[in-house]
Each structure stands twice: as C-alpha cells, then as structure tokens.
Protein backbone atom coordinates (compact mmCIF):
# COMPACT_ATOMS: atom_id res chain seq x y z
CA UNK A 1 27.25 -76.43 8.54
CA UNK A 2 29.01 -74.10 6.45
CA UNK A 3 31.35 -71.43 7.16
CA UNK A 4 30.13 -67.51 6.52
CA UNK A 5 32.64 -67.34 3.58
CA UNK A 6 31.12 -69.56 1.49
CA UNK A 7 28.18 -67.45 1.03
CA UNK A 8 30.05 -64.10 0.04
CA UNK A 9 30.48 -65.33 -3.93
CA UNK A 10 28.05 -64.98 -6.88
CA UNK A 11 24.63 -65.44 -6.14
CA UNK A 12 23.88 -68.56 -8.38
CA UNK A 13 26.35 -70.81 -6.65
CA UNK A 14 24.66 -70.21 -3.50
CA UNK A 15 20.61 -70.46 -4.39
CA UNK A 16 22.16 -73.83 -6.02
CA UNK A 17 23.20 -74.53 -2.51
CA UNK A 18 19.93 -73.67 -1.09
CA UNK A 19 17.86 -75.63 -3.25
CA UNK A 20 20.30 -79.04 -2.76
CA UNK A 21 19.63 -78.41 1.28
CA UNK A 22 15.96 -77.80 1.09
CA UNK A 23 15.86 -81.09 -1.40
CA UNK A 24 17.83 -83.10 1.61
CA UNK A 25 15.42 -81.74 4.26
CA UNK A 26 12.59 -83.64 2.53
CA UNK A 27 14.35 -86.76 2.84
CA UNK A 28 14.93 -86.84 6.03
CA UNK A 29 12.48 -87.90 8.68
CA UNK A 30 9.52 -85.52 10.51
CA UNK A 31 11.50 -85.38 13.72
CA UNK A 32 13.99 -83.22 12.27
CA UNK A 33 11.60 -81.20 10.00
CA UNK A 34 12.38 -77.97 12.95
CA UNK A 35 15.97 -77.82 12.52
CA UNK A 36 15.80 -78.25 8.98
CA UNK A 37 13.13 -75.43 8.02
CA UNK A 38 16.18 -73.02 10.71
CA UNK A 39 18.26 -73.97 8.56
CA UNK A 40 17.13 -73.05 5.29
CA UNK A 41 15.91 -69.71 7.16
CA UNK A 42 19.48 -69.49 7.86
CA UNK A 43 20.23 -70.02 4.16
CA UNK A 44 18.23 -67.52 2.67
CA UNK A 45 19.10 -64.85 5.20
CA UNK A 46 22.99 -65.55 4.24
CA UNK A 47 22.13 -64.47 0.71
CA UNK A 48 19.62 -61.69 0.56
CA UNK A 49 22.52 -59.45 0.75
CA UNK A 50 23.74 -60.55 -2.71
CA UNK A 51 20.54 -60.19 -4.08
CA UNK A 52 19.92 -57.17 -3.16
CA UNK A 53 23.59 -55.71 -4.01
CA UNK A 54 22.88 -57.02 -7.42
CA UNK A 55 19.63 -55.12 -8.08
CA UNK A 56 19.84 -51.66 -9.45
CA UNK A 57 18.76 -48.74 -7.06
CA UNK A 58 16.69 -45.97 -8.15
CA UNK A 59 18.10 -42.46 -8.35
CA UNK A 60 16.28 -39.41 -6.82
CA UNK A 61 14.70 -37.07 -8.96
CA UNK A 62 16.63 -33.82 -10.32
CA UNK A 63 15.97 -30.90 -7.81
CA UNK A 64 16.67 -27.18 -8.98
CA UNK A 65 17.65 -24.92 -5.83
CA UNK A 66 18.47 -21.32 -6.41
CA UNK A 67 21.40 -20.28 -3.73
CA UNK A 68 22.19 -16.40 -3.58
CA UNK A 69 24.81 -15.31 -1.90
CA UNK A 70 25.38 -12.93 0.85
CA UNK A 71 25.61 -9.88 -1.29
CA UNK A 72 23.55 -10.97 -3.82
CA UNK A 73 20.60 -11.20 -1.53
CA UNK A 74 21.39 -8.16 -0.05
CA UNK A 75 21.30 -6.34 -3.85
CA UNK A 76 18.03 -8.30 -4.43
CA UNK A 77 16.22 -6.70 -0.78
CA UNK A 78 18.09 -3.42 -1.70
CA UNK A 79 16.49 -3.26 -5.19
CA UNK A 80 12.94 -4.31 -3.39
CA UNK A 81 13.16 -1.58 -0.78
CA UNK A 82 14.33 1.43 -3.28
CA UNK A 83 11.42 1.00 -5.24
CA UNK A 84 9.63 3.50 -3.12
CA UNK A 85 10.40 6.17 -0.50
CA UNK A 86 8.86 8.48 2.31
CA UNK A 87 8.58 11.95 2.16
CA UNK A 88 8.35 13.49 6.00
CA UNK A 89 8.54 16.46 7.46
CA UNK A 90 8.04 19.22 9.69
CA UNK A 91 5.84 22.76 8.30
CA UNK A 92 6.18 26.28 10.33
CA UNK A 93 3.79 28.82 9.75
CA UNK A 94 4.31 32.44 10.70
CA UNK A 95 2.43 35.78 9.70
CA UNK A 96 4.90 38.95 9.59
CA UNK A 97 7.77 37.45 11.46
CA UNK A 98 5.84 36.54 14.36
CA UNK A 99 5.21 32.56 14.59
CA UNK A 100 1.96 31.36 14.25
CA UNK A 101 -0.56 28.09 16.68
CA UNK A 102 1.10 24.88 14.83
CA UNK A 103 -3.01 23.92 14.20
CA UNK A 104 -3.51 26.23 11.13
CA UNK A 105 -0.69 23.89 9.49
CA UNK A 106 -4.39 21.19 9.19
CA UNK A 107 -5.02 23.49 6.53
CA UNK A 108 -2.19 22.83 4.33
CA UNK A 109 -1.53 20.12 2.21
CA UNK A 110 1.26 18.33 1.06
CA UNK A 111 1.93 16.52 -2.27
CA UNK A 112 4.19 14.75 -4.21
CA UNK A 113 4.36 14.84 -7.99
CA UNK A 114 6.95 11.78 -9.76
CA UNK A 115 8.73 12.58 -13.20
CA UNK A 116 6.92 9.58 -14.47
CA UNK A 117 3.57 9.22 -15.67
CA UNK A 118 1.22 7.52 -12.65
CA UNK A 119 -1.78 6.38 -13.45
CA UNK A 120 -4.94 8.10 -12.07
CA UNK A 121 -6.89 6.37 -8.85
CA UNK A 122 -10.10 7.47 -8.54
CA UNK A 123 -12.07 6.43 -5.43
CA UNK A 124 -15.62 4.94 -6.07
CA UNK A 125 -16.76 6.97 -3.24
CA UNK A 126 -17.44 10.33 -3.36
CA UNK A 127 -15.49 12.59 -0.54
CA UNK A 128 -17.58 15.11 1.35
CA UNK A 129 -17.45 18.67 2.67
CA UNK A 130 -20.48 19.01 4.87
CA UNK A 131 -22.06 22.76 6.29
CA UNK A 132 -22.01 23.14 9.69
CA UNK A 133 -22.53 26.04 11.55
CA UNK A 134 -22.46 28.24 9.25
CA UNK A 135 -19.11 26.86 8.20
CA UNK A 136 -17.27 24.38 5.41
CA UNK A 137 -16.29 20.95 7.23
CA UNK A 138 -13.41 20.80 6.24
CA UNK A 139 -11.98 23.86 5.28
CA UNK A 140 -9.34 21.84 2.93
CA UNK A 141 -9.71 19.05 0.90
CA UNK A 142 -7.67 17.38 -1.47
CA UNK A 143 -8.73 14.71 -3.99
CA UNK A 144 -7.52 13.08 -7.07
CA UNK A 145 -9.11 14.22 -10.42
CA UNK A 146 -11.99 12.21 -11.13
CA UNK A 147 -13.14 12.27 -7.63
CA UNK A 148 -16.71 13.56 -7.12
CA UNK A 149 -17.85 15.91 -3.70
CA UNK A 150 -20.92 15.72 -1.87
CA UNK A 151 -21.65 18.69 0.18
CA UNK A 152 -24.32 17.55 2.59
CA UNK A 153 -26.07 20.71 4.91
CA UNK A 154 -26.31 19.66 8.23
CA UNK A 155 -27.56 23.39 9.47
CA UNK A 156 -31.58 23.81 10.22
CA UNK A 157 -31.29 26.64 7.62
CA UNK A 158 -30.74 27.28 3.65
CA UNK A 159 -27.42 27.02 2.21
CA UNK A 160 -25.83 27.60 -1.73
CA UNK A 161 -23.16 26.13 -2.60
CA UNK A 162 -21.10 27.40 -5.65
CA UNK A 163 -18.45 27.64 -7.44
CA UNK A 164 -17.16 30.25 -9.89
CA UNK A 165 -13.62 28.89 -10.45
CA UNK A 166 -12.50 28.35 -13.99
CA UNK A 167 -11.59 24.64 -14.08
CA UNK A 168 -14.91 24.01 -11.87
CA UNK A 169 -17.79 26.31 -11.95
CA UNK A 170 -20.78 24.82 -10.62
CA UNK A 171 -24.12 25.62 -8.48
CA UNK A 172 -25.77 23.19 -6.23
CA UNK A 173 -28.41 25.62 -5.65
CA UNK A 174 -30.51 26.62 -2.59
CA UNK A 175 -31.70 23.60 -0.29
CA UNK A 176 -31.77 23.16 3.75
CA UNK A 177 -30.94 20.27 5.88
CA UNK A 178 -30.28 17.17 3.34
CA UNK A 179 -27.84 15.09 1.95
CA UNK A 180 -27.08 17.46 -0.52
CA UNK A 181 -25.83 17.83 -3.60
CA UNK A 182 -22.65 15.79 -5.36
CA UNK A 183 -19.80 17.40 -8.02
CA UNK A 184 -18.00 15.40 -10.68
CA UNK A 185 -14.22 17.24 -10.64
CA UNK A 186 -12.39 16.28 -13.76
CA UNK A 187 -9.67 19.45 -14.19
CA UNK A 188 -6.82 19.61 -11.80
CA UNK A 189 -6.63 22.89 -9.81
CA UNK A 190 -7.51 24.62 -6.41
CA UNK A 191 -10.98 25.38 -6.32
CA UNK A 192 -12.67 27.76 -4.19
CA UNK A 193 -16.23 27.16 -2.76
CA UNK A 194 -18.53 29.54 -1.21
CA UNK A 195 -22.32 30.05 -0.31
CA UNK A 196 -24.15 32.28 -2.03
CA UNK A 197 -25.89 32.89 1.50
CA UNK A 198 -23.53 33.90 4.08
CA UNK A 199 -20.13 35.73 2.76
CA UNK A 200 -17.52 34.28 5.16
CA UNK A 201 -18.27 30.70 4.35
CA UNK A 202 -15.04 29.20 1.88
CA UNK A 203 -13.83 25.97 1.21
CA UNK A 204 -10.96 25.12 -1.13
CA UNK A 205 -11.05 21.57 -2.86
CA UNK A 206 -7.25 20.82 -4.18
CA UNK A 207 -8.45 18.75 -7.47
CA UNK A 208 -4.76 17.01 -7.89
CA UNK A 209 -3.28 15.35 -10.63
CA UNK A 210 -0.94 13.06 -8.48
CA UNK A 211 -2.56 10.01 -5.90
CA UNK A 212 0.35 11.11 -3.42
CA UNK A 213 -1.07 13.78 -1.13
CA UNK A 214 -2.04 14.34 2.68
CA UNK A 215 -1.91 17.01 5.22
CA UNK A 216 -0.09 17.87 8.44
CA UNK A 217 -1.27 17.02 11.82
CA UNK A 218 -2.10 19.71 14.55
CA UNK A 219 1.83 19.57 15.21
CA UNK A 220 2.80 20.66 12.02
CA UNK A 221 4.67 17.10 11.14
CA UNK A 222 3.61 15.22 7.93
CA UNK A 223 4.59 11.95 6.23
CA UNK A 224 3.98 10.43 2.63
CA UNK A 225 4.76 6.85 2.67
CA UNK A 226 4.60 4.32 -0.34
CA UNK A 227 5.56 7.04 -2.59
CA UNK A 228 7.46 5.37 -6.14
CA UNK A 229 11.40 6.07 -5.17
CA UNK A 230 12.77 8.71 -7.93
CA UNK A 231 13.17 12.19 -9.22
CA UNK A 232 10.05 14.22 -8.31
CA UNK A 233 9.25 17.77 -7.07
CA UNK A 234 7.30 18.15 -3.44
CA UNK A 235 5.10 20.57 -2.80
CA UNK A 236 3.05 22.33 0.33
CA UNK A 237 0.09 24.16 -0.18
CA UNK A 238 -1.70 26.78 2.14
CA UNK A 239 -4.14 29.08 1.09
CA UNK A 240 -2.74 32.29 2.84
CA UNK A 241 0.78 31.23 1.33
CA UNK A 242 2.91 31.20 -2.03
CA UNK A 243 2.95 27.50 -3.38
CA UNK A 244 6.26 26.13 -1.34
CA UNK A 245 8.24 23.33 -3.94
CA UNK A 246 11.23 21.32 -3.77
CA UNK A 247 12.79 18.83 -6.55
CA UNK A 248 13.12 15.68 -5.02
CA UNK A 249 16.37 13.89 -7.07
CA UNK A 250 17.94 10.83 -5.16
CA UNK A 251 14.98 8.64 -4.75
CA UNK A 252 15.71 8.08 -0.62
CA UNK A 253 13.92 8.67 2.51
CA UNK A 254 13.61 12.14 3.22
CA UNK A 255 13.01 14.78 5.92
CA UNK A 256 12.19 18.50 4.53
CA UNK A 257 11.48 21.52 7.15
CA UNK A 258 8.55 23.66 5.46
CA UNK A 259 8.56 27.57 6.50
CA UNK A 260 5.66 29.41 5.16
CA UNK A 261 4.76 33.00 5.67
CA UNK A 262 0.78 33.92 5.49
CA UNK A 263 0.22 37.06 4.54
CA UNK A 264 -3.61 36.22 2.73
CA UNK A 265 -7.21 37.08 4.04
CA UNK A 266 -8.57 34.25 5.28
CA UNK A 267 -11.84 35.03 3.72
CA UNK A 268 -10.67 35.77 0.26
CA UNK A 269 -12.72 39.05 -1.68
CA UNK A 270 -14.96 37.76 -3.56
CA UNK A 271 -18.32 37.95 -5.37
CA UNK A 272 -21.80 35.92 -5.22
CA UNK A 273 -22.67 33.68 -8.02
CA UNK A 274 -24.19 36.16 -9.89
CA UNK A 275 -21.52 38.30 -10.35
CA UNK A 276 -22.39 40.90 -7.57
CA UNK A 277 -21.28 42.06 -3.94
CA UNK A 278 -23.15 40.66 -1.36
CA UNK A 279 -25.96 42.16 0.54
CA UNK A 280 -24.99 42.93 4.46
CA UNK A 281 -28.16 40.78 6.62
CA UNK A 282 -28.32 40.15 10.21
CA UNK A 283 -26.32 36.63 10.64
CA UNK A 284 -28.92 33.96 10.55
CA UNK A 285 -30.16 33.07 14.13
CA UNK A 286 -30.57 29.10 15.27
C-alpha cells in the first residue's frame, strides 16, 4: 500500500495510479474481489480533495447594505419627528375679575393656522347641529370650509332655522320633527344661527379655513396633535370674548395658558329673518 504522501501531488499522476490498480484488481482472482473494490474506495477518497481544490468556487452575489451611524440615525429620527408638533394647553375664563365654572371653556375653540398653504379637507359627511329643547345642540361648531350642516329638529314642535350672516345667509324654513334641512358653507367666517321662532335660540358655526381645530374639555385643557411643525399663529375663540392669538415661531411642542375675559350677552341682540324685532309669545309648552 502506499504512503498518504504520495497522493498530495497533481491530480493526473494520481487518477493514473487509480486506473493501473483498478486494471490489477481485474486480474486477480474472485476471492479477493472485497479487498480490492476497499481499496480503490480508498483510492478515490485519497484524491477527491485535489479535485475539488482544483475546481473554481462560486462567489456570492454583491449585497448593498446602508449603515448609519449613531448620529446620523439620530439626525434622520430627529428630522422625522420635527415634521409636526402639538399645540396644548390650558384656557381660563373669567367675567369682570371674578373666575368663571371651567365648563363654559366647551364653548370655545381652538385653532391653528400654518404660514404655508394646506390644502383644504373636506369631510364627505355632513356635521350636524340638531334642536333640542328649545335649544342648538351644540352651541359651537367648527368645520372646515366646504363642509355642509344638517340641522335636524328633534322637538314635537316647529322650528326656523336661519341665517343672516354675510358670508352665509340662508333659511331652512319652517318644519317640525324631521331630519331637517342641510347647508353647503363655502366662505370662512363665524356664523351665527338662530330660529326665527323662539329668540334665545343661537348657534355659531366657525366655517375655518385651516383643518387644525378642536375645543377644550370641561377642564379647560386642550391639545392639537399632528399639527405640520413651523411658524404659525394660534388662536382661541369664544363668543363672549375678543379673538385671543399667538404667533407660533420655533416649530416645537408647546404649552400656552389662555386667559379670556367675557364680557358679551350670551344671547346676542338681534333681529328675525325678516329684518324685524321679535314678537314676545308665551314659551311654547310640550
């Protein structure tokens, strides 16, 4: 047998060798056959490894793999998280000095108007003020221009809804317990709504040019999240109060304190749709 060296050359010297045993195995008589066949086994194992060291092995594909480093992946989430910003705060209402329940701030509302152009979001449904009791449910509601109103009567008697205000003058006319009648707004502005029935009934629909708006809970505390991070003016709106505004300039989170002073009727003066005062009737009894 030979040694393990002499298989560790070029692999033609040895497959020579290989075919000059298996030749001499045939020679030789069927008794032996066994040991000849583990031998050639033996043979061929000794040189696979030059074959295969010979052959040429295949590469692995290119791979592109985009490594940031620490502060560059901190710039990139930094970027991502300034492009917008929250607007919170807390609104205090008084009348004359004297502070007033925290649950009239429900009536205000708060919005936020960017330096850049936004473009308009218009709902596909229409919001809805309904009449209940003799009353506008709710009192204050702000949409986004385009928005329509339905004003549904839920009271077992007759109710007008109208409108005299410049940028929205409408009448729904006279009709009792329905669905009601809808209203296309298209103008920005604060528009007040009254019946042409019963005098103390008002509503004011805030018909904004900006989809960033909300109101204050029963606490007084607002937030406007999602809001595009950048220069912008905030402003809260009551309708017993001045407009309140603040420029918004740094494009962070922010927390404003609101302090309003009401010094407005609640039931504004005003006329019926016609143009005159109205007529003093005994309330309506159901």
């Amino acid at each position: 047998m030979l040694p393990m060296h002499a298989y560790s050359g070029h692999i033609e010297p040895s497959l020579a060798r290989i075919r000059s045993g298996l030749i001499m195995m045939k020679a030789k008589s069927r008794g032996e056959h066994s040991v000849r066949i583990c031998l050639a086994v033996w043979l061929l194992g000794a040189a696979w490894p030059l074959l295969a060291q010979d052959q040429p092995r295949p590469q692995p594909a290119a791979a592109v793999t985009e490594i940031r480093s620490g502060q560059a992946a901190a710039s990139a989430a930094g970027k991502a998280e300034a492009t917008t910003m929250t607007l919170s705060g807390q609104l205090s209402l008084s009348s004359g000095g004297r502070p007033l329940r925290s649950e009239e701030a429900q009536d205000a509302v708060v919005y936020f108007r960017p330096d850049s152009a936004i473009a308009p979001i218009v709902p596909t449904t229409p919001f809805v003020i309904a009449t209940e009791r003799k009353t506008f449910v709710p009192r204050v509601l702000p949409i986004p221009v385009g928005a329509s109103v339905r004003f549904p009567n839920n009271d077992p008697i007759l109710h007008n809804v109208f409108s005299s205000t410049r940028e929205a003058s409408f009448d729904l006319g006279l009709y009792g317990r329905s669905e009601g009648e809808s209203y296309h707004f298209t103008q920005p502005g604060v528009i007040r709504v009254f019946c042409n029935v019963h005098h103390a009934m008002v509503a004011y629909v805030l018909v904004l040019d900006t989809p960033f708006f909300g109101k204050p809970d029963a606490q007084g505390r607002f937030s406007l999240k999602g809001i595009p991070a950048g220069p912008g003016e905030l402003f809260v709106w009551h309708e017993r109060s001045q407009l309140w505004r603040s420029k918004i300039s740094d494009g962070a989170d922010t927390e404003v304190k609101v302090q309003l002073d009401l010094s407005k009727r609640r039931v504004p003066p005003h006329l019926n749709k016609t143009g005159q005062p109205y007529r003093r009737t005994r309330a309506d009894e159901y």
